[in-house]
N, C-alpha and C. Protein backbone atom coordinates (compact mmCIF):
# COMPACT_ATOMS: atom_id res chain seq x y z
N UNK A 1 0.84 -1.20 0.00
CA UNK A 1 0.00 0.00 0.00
C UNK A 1 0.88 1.25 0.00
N UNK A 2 0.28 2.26 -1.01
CA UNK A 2 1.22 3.80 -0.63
C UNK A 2 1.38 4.13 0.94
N UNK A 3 2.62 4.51 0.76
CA UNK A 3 2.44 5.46 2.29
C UNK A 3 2.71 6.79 2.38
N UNK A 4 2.71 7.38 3.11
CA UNK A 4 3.24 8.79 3.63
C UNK A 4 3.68 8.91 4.72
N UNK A 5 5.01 8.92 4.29
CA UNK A 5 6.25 8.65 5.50
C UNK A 5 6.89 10.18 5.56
N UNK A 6 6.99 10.74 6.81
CA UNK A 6 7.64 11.65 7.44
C UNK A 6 9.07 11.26 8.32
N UNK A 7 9.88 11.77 7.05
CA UNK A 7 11.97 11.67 7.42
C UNK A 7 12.18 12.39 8.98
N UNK A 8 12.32 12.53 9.86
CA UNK A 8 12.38 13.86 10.67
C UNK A 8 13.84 13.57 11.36
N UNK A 9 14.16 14.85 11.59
CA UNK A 9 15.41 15.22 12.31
C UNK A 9 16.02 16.31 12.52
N UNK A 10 17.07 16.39 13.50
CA UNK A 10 17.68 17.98 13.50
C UNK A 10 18.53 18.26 12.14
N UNK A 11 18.84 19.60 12.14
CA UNK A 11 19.63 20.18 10.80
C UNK A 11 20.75 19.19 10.86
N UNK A 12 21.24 18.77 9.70
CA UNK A 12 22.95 18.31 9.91
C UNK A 12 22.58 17.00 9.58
N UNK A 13 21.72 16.76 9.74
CA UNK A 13 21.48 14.51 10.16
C UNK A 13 21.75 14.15 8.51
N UNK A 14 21.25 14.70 7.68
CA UNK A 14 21.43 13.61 6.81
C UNK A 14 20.15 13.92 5.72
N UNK A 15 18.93 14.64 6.24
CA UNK A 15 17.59 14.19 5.69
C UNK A 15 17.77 14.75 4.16
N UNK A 16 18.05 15.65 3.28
CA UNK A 16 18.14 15.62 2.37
C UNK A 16 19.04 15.09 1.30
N UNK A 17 20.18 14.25 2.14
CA UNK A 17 20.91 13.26 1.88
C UNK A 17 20.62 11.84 1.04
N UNK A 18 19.68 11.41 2.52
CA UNK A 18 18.51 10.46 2.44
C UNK A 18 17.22 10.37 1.05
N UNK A 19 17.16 11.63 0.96
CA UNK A 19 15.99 11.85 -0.20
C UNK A 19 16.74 11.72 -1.45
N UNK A 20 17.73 12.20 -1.86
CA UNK A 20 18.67 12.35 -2.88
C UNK A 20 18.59 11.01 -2.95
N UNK A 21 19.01 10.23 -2.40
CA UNK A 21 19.41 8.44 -2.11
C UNK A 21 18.37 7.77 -2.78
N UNK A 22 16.91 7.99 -2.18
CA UNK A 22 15.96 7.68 -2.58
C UNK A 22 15.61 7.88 -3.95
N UNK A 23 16.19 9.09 -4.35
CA UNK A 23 15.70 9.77 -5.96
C UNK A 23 16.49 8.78 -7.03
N UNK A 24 17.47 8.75 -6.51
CA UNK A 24 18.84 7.39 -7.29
C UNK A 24 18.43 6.53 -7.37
N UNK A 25 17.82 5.72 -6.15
CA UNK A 25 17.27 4.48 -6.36
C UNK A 25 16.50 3.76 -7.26
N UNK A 26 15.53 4.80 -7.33
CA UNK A 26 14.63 4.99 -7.90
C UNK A 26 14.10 5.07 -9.45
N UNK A 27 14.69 6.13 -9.57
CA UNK A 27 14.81 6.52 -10.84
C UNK A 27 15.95 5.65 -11.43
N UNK A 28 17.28 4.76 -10.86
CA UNK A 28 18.33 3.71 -11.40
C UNK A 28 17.47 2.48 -11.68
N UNK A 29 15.96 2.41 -11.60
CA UNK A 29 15.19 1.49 -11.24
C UNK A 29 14.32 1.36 -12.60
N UNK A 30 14.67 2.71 -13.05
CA UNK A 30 13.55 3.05 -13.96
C UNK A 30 11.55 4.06 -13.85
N UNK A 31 12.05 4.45 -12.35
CA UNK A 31 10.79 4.85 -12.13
C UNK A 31 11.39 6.49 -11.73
N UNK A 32 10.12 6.98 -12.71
CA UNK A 32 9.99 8.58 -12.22
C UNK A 32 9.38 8.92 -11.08
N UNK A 33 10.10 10.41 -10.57
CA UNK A 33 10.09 10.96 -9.32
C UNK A 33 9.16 12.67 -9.49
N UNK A 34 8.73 12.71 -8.57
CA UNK A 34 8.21 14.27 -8.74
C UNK A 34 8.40 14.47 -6.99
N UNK A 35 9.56 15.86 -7.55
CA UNK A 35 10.66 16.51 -6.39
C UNK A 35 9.56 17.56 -6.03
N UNK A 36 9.47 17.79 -4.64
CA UNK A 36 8.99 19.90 -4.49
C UNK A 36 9.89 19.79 -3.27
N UNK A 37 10.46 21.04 -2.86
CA UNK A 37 10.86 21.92 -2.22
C UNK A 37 10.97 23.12 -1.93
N UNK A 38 11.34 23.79 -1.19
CA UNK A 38 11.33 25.12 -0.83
C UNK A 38 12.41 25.71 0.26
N UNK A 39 12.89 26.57 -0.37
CA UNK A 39 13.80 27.53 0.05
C UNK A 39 14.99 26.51 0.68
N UNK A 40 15.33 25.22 -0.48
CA UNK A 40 16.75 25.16 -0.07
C UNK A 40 18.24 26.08 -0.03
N UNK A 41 18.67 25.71 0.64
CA UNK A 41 20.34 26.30 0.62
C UNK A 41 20.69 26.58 -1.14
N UNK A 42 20.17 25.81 -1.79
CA UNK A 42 21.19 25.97 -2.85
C UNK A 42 20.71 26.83 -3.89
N UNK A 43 18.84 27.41 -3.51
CA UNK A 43 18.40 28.25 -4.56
C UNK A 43 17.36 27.67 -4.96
N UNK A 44 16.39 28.30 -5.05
CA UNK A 44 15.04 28.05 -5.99
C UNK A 44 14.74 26.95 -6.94
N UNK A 45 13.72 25.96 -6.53
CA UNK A 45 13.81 24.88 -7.29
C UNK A 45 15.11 24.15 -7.65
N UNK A 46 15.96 23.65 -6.49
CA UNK A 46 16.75 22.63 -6.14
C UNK A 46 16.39 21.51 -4.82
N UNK A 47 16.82 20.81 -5.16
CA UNK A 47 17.37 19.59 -3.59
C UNK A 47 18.53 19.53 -3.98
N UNK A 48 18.92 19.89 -2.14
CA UNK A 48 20.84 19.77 -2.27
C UNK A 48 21.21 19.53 -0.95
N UNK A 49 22.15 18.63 -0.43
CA UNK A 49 22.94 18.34 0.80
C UNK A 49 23.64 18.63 0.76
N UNK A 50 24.64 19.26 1.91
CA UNK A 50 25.88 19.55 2.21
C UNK A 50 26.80 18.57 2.05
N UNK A 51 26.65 17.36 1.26
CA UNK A 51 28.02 16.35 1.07
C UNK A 51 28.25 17.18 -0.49
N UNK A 52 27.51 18.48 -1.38
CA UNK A 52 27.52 18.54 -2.34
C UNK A 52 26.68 18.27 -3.58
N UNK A 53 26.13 17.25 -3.27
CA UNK A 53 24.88 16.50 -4.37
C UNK A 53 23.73 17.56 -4.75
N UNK A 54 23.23 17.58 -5.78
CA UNK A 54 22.27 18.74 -6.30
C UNK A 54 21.26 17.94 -7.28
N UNK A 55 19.80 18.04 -7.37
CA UNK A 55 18.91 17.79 -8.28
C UNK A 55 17.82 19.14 -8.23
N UNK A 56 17.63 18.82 -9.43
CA UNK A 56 16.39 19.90 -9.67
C UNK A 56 15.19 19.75 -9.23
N UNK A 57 13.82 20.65 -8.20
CA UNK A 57 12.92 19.95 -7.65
C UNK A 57 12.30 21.38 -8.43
N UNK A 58 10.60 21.06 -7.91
CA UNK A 58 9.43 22.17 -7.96
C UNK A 58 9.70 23.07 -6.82
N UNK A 59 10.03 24.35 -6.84
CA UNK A 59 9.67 25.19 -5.70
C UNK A 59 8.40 25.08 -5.25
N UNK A 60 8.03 24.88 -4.41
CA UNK A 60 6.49 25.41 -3.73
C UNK A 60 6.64 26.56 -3.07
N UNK A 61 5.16 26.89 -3.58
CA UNK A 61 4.99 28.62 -3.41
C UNK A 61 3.78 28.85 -2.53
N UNK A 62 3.50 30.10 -1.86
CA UNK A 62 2.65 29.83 -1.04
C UNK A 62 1.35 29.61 -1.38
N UNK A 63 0.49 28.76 -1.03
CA UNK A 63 -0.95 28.57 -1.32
C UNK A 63 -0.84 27.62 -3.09
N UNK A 64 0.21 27.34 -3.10
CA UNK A 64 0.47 25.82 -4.38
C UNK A 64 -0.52 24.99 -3.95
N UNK A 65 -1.75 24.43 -4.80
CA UNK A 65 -2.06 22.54 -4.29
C UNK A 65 -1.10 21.74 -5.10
N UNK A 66 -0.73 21.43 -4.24
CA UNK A 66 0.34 20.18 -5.13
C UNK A 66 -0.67 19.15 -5.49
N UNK A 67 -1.81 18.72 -4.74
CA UNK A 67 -2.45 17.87 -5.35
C UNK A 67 -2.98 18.15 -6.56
N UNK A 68 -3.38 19.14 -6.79
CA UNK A 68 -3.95 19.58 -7.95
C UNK A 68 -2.54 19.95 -8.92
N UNK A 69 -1.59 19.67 -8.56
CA UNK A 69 -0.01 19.82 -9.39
C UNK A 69 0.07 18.43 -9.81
N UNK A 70 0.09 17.32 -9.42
CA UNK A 70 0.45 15.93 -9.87
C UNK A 70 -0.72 15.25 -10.52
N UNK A 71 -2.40 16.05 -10.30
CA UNK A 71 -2.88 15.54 -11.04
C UNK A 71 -2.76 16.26 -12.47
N UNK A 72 -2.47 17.41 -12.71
CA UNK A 72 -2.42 18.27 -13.97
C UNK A 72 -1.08 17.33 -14.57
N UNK A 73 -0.24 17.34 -14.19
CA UNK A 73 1.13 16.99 -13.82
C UNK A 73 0.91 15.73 -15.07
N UNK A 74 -0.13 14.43 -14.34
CA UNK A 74 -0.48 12.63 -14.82
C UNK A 74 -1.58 13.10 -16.15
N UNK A 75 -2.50 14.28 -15.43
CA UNK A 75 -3.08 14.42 -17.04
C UNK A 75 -2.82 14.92 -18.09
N UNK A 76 -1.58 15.02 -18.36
CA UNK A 76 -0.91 15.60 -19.51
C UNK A 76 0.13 14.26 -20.11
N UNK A 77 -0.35 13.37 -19.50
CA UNK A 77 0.46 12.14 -19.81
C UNK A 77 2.03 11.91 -19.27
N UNK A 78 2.55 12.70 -18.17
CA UNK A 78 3.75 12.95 -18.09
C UNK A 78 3.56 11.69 -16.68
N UNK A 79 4.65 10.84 -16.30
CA UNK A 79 4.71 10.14 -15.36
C UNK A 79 5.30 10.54 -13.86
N UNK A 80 4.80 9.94 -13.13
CA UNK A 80 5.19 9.99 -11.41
C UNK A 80 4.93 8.97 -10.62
N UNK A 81 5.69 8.15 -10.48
CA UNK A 81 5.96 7.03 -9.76
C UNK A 81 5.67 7.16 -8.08
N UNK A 82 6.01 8.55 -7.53
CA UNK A 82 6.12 8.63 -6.04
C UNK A 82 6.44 10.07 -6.26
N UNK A 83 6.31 10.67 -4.89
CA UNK A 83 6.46 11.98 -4.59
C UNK A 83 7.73 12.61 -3.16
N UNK A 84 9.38 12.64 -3.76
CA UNK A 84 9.60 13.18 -2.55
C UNK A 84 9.49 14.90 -1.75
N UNK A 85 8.84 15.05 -0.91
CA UNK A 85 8.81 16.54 -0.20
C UNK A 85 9.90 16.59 0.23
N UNK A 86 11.04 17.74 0.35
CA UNK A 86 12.44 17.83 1.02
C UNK A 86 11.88 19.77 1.49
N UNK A 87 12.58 19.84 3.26
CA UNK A 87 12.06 20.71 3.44
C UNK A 87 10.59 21.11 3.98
N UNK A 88 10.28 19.78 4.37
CA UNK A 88 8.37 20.00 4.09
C UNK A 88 7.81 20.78 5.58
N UNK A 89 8.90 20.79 6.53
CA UNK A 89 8.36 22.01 7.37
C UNK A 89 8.04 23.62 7.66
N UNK A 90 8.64 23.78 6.03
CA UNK A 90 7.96 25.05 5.19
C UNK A 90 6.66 25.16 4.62
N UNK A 91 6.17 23.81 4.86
CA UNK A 91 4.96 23.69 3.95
C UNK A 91 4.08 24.33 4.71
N UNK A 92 2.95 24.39 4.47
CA UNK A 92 1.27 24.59 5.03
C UNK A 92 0.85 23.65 5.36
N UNK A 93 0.35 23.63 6.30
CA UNK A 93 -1.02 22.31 6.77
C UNK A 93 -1.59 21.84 5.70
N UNK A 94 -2.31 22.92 5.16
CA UNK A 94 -3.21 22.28 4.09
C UNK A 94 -2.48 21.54 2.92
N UNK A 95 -0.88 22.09 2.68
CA UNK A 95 -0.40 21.30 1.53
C UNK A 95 0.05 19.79 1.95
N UNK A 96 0.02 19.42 3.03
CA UNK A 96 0.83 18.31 3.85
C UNK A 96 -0.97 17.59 3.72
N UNK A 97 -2.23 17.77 3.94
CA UNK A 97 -3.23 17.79 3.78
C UNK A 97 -3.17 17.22 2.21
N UNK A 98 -2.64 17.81 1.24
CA UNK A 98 -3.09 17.59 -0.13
C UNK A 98 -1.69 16.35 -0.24
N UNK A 99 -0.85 16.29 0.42
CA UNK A 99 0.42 15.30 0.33
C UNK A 99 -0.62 13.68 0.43
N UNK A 100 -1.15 13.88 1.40
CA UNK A 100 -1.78 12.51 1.81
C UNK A 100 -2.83 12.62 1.25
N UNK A 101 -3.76 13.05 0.41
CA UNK A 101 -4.69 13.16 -0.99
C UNK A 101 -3.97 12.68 -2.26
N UNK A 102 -2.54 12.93 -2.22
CA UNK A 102 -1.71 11.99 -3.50
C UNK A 102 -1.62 10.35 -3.21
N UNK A 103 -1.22 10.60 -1.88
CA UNK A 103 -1.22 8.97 -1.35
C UNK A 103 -2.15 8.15 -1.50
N UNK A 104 -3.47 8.37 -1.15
CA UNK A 104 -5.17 7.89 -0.60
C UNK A 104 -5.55 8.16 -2.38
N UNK A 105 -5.59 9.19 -3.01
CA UNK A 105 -6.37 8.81 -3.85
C UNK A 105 -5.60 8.68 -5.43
N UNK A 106 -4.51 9.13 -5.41
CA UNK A 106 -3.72 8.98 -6.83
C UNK A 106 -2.72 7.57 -6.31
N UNK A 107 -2.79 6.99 -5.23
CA UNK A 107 -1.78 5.94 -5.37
C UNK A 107 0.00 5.96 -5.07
N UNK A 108 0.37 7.07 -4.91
CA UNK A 108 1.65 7.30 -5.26
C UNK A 108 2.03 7.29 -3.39
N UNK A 109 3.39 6.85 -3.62
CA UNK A 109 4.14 6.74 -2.05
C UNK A 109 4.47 8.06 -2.21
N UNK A 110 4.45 9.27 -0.99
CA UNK A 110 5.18 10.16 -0.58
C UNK A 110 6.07 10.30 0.43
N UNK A 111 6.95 10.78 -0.13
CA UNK A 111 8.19 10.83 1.25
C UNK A 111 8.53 12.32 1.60
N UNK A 112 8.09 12.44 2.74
CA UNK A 112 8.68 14.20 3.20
C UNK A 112 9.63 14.30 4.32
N UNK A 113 10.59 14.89 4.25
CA UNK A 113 11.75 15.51 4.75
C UNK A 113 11.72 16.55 5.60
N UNK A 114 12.17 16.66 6.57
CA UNK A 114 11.44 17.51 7.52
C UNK A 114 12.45 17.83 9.02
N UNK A 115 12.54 18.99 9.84
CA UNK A 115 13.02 19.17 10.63
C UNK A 115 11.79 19.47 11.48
N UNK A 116 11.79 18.84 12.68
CA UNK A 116 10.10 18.78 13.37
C UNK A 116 10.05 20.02 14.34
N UNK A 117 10.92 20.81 14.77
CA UNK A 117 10.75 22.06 15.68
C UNK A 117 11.81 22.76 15.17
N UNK A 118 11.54 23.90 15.40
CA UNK A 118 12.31 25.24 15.12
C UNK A 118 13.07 25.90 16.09
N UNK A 119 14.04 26.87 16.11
CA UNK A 119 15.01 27.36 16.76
C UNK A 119 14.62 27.70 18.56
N UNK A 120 13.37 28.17 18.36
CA UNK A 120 12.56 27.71 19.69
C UNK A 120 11.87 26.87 20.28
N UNK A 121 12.23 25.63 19.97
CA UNK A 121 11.74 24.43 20.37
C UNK A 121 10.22 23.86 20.02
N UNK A 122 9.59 24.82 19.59
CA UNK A 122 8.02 25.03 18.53
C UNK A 122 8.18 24.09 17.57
N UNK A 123 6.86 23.54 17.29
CA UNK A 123 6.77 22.80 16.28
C UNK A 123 6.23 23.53 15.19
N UNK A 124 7.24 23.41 13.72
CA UNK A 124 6.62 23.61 12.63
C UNK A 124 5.12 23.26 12.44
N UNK A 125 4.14 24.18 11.94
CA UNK A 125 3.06 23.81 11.02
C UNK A 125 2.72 22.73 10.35
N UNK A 126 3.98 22.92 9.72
CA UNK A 126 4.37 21.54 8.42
C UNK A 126 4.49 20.49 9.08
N UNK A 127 5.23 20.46 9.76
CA UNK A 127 5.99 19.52 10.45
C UNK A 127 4.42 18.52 11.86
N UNK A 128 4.15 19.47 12.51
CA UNK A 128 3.12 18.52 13.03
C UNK A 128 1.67 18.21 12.01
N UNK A 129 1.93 19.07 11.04
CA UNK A 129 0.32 18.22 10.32
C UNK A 129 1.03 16.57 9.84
N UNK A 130 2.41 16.61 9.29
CA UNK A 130 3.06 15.22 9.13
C UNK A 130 2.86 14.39 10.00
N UNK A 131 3.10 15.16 11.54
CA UNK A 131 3.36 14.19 12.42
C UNK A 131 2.05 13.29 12.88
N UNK A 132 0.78 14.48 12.25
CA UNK A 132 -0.85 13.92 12.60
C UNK A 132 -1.24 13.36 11.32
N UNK A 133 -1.06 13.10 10.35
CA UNK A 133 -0.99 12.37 9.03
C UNK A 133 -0.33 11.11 8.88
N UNK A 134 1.08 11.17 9.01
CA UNK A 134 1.88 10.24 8.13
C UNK A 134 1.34 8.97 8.56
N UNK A 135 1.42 7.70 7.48
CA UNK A 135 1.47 6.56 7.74
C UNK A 135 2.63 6.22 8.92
N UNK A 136 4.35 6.67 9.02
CA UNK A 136 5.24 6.28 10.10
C UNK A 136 6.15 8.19 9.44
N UNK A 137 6.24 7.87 10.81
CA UNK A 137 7.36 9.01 11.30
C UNK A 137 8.62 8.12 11.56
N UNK A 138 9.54 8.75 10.83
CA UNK A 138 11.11 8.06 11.12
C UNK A 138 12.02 9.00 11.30
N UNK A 139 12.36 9.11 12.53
CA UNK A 139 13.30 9.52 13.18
C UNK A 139 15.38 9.05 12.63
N UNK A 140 15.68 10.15 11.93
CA UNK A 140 17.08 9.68 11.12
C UNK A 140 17.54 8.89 12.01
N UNK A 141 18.75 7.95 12.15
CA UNK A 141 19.20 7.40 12.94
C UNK A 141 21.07 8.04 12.43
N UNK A 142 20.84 8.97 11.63
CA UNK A 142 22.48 9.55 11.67
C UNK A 142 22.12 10.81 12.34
N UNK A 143 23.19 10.68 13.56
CA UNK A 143 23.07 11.55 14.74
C UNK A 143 23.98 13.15 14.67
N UNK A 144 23.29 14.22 14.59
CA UNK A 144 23.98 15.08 15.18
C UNK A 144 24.26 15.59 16.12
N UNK A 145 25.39 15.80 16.07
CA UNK A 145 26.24 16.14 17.76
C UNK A 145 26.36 17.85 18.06
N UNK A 146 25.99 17.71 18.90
CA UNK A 146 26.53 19.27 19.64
C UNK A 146 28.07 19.63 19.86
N UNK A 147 28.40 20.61 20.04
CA UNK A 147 29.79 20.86 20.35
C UNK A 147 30.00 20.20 21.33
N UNK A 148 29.61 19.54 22.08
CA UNK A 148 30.09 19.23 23.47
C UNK A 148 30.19 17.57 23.35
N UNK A 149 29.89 16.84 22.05
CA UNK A 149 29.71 15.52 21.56
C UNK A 149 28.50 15.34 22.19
N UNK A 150 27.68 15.24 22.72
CA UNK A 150 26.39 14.80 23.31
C UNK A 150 25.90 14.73 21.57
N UNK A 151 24.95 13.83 21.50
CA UNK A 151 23.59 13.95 20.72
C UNK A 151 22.83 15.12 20.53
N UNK A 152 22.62 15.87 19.46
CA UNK A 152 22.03 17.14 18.83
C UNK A 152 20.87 16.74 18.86
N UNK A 153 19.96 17.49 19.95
CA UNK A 153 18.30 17.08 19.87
C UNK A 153 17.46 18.32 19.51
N UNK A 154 18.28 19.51 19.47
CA UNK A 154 17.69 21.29 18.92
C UNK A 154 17.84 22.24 18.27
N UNK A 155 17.19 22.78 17.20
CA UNK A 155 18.09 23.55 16.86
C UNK A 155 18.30 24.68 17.43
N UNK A 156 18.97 25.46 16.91
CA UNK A 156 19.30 27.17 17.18
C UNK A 156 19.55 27.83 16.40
N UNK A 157 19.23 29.08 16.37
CA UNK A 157 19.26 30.12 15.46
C UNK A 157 20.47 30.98 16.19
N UNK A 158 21.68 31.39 15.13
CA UNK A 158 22.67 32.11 15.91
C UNK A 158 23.24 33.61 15.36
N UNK A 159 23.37 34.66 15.68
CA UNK A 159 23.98 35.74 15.15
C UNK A 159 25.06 35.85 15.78
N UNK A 160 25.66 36.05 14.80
CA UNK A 160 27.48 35.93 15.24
C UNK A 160 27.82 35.33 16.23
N UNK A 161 27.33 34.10 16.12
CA UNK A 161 27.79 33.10 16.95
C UNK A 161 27.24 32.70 18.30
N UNK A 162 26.06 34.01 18.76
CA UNK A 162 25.48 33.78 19.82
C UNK A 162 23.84 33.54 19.48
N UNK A 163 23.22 32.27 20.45
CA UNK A 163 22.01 31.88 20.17
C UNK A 163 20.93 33.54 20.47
N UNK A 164 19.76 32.92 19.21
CA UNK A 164 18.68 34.14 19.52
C UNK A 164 17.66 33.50 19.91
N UNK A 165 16.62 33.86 20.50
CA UNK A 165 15.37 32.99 20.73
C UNK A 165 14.12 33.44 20.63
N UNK A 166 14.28 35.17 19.40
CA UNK A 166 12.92 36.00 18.77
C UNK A 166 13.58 35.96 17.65
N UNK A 167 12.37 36.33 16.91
CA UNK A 167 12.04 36.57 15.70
C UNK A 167 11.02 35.52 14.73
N UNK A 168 11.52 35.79 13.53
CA UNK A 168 10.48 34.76 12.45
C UNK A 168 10.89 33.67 12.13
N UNK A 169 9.89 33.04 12.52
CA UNK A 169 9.68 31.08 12.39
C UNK A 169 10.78 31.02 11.35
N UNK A 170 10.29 31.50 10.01
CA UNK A 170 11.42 30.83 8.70
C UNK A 170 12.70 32.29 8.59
N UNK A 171 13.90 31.81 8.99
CA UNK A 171 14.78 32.49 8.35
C UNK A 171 15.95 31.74 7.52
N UNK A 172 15.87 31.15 6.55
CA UNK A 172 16.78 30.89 5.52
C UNK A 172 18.10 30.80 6.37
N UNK A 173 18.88 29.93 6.27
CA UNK A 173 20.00 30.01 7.08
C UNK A 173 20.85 28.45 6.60
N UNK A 174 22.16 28.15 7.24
CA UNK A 174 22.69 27.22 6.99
C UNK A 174 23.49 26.63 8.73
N UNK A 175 24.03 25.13 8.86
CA UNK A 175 25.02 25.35 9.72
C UNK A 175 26.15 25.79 9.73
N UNK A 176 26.79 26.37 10.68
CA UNK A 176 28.36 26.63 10.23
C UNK A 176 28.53 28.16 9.98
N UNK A 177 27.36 29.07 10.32
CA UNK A 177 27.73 30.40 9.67
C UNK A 177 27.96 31.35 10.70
N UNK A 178 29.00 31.45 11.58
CA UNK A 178 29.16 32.75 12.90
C UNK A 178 28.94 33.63 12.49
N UNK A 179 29.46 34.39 11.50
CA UNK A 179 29.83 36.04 11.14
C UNK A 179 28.09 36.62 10.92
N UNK A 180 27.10 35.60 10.91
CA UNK A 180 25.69 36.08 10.17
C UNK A 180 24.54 35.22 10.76
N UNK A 181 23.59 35.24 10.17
CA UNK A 181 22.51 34.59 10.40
C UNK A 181 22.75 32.99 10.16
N UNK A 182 23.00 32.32 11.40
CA UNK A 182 23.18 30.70 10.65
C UNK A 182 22.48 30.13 11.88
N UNK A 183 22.71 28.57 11.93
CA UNK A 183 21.92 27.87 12.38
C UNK A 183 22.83 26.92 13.21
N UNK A 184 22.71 26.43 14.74
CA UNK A 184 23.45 25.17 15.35
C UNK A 184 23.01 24.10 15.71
N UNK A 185 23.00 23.22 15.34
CA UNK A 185 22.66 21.90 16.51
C UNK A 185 23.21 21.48 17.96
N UNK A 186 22.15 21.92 19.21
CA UNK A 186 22.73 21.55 19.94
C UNK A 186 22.06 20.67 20.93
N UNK A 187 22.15 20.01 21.92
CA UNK A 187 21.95 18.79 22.51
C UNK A 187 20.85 19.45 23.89
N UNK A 188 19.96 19.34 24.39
CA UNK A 188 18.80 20.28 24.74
C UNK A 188 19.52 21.03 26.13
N UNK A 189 20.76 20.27 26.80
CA UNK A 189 20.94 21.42 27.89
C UNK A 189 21.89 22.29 27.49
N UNK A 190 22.28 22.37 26.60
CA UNK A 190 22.96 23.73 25.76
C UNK A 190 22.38 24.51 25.54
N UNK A 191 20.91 23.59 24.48
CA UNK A 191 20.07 24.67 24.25
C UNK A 191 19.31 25.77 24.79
N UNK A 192 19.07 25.17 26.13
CA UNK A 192 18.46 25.49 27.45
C UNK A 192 19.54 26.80 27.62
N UNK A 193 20.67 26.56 27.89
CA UNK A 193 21.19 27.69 28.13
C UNK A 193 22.42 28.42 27.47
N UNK A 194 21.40 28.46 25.92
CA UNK A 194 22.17 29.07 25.07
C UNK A 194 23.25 28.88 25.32
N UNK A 195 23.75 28.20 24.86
CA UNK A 195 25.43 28.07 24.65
C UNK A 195 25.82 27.60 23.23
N UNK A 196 26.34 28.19 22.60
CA UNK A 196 26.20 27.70 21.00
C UNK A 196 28.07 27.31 21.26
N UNK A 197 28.75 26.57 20.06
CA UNK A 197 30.14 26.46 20.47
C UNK A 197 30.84 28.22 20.41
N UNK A 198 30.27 28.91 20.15
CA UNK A 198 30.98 30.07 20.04
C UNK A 198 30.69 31.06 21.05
N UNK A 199 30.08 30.46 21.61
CA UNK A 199 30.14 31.07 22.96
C UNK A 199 30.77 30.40 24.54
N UNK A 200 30.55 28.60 23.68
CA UNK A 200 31.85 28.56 25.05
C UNK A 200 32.76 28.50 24.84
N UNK A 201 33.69 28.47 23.30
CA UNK A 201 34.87 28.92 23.43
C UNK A 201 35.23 30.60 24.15
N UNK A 202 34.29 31.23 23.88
CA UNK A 202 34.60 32.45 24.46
C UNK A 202 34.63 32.33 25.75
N UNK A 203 33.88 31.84 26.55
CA UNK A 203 33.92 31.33 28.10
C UNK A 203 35.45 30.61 28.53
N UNK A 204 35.77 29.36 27.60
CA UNK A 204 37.00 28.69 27.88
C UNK A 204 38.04 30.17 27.82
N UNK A 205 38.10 30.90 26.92
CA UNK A 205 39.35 31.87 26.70
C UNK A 205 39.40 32.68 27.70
N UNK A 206 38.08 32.86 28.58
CA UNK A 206 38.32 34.12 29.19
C UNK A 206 38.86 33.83 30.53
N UNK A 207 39.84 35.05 31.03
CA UNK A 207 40.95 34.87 31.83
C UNK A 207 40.14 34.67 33.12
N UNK A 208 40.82 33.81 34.17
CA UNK A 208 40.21 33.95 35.49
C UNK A 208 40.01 34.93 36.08
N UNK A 209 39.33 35.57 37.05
CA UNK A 209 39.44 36.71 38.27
C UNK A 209 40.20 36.37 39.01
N UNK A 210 41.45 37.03 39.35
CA UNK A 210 42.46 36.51 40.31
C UNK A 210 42.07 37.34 41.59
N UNK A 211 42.07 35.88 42.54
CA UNK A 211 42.12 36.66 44.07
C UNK A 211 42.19 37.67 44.53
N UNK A 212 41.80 38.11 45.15
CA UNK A 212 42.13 39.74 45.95
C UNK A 212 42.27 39.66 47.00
N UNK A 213 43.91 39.76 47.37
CA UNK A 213 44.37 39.51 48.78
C UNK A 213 45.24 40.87 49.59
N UNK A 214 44.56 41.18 50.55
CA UNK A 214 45.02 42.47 51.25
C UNK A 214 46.87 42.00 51.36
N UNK A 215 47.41 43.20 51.14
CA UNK A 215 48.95 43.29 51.42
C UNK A 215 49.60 43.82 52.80
């Protein structure tokens, strides 16, 4: 039977890795794929992981039915074997809604990709209509680590290196970026108290208070 399986994990794990993998398989198989994404790292209508790998997907835009995209899509005679979502905690409810309308009534397996909470520990939109939908939620089993090696269970949003914990749900960002707007994985009692690695190296560097002893 189709399913609708939700990838989930923190930034870094692997998940658009995983989808890429899937697209190979697949298509080395002989079966066509129909990609959507949104606002990857690499630019408008791409899927791309940080090992480098790049394919071309559908941007989704706001208020897109994708369901009504794959059926226009099959009635023009063009094929789709399965559907991967990469990114899908950008989506809308209602499009994660029309994800499992491809599954149930066109037949097709969907696979969505997904980071399940945001820099404040909130759950994406996207991300819990998956989690109240999918046939199975799968949790990556390639682990990201915090600076401190513990297991990466959060993300964070960082400006120049120090965690923020306002602003807007979606800000475009990557890991690895101090000087700007980037993003960390860290393990939840870091997160708890903001500590991104660039802030406890600054802690490790800084000099002791030396004693103060009357002469």
């Amino acid at each position: 039977m189709p399913e609708l399986v939700f990838f989930s994990g923190t930034m870094d794990c692997g998940k658009s890795t995983l989808a890429l993998q899937i697209e190979h398989n697949r298509s080395a198989r002989g079966l066509s794929g129909m990609i959507f994404s949104r606002d990857d790292r690499a630019g408008e209508g791409k899927l791309s992981s940080r090992l480098g790998l790049v394919t071309d997907a559908v941007e989704v835009e706001d208020g897109q039915d994708l369901y009504a995209y794959l059926v226009d899509h099959l009635s023009q005679g063009r094929r789709a074997d399965y559907v991967i979502a990469d990114e899908a905690q950008f989506l809308a409810p209602e499009q994660i809604d029309q994800l499992a309308r491809v599954v149930d009534d066109l037949g097709l397996d969907v696979y969505a990709f997904g980071i399940t909470t945001d820099f404040r520990s909130k759950l994406f939109p996207g991300s819990q209509r998956l989690v109240e939908l999918a046939d199975r939620v799968e949790v990556l089993q390639v682990e990201a680590l915090c600076w401190c090696g513990a297991r990466a269970t959060h993300n964070a949003r960082t400006i120049g290196g120090e965690m923020v914990v306002e602003g807007a749900q979606v800000v475009v960002g990557d890991v690895n970026q101090p000087d700007d707007i980037g993003y960390e994985v860290l393990c939840r009692r870091h997160h708890r108290r903001r500590m991104t690695a660039a802030t406890a190296r600054a802690a490790a560097l800084s000099p002791d208070v030396l004693p103060v002893s009357a002469s």
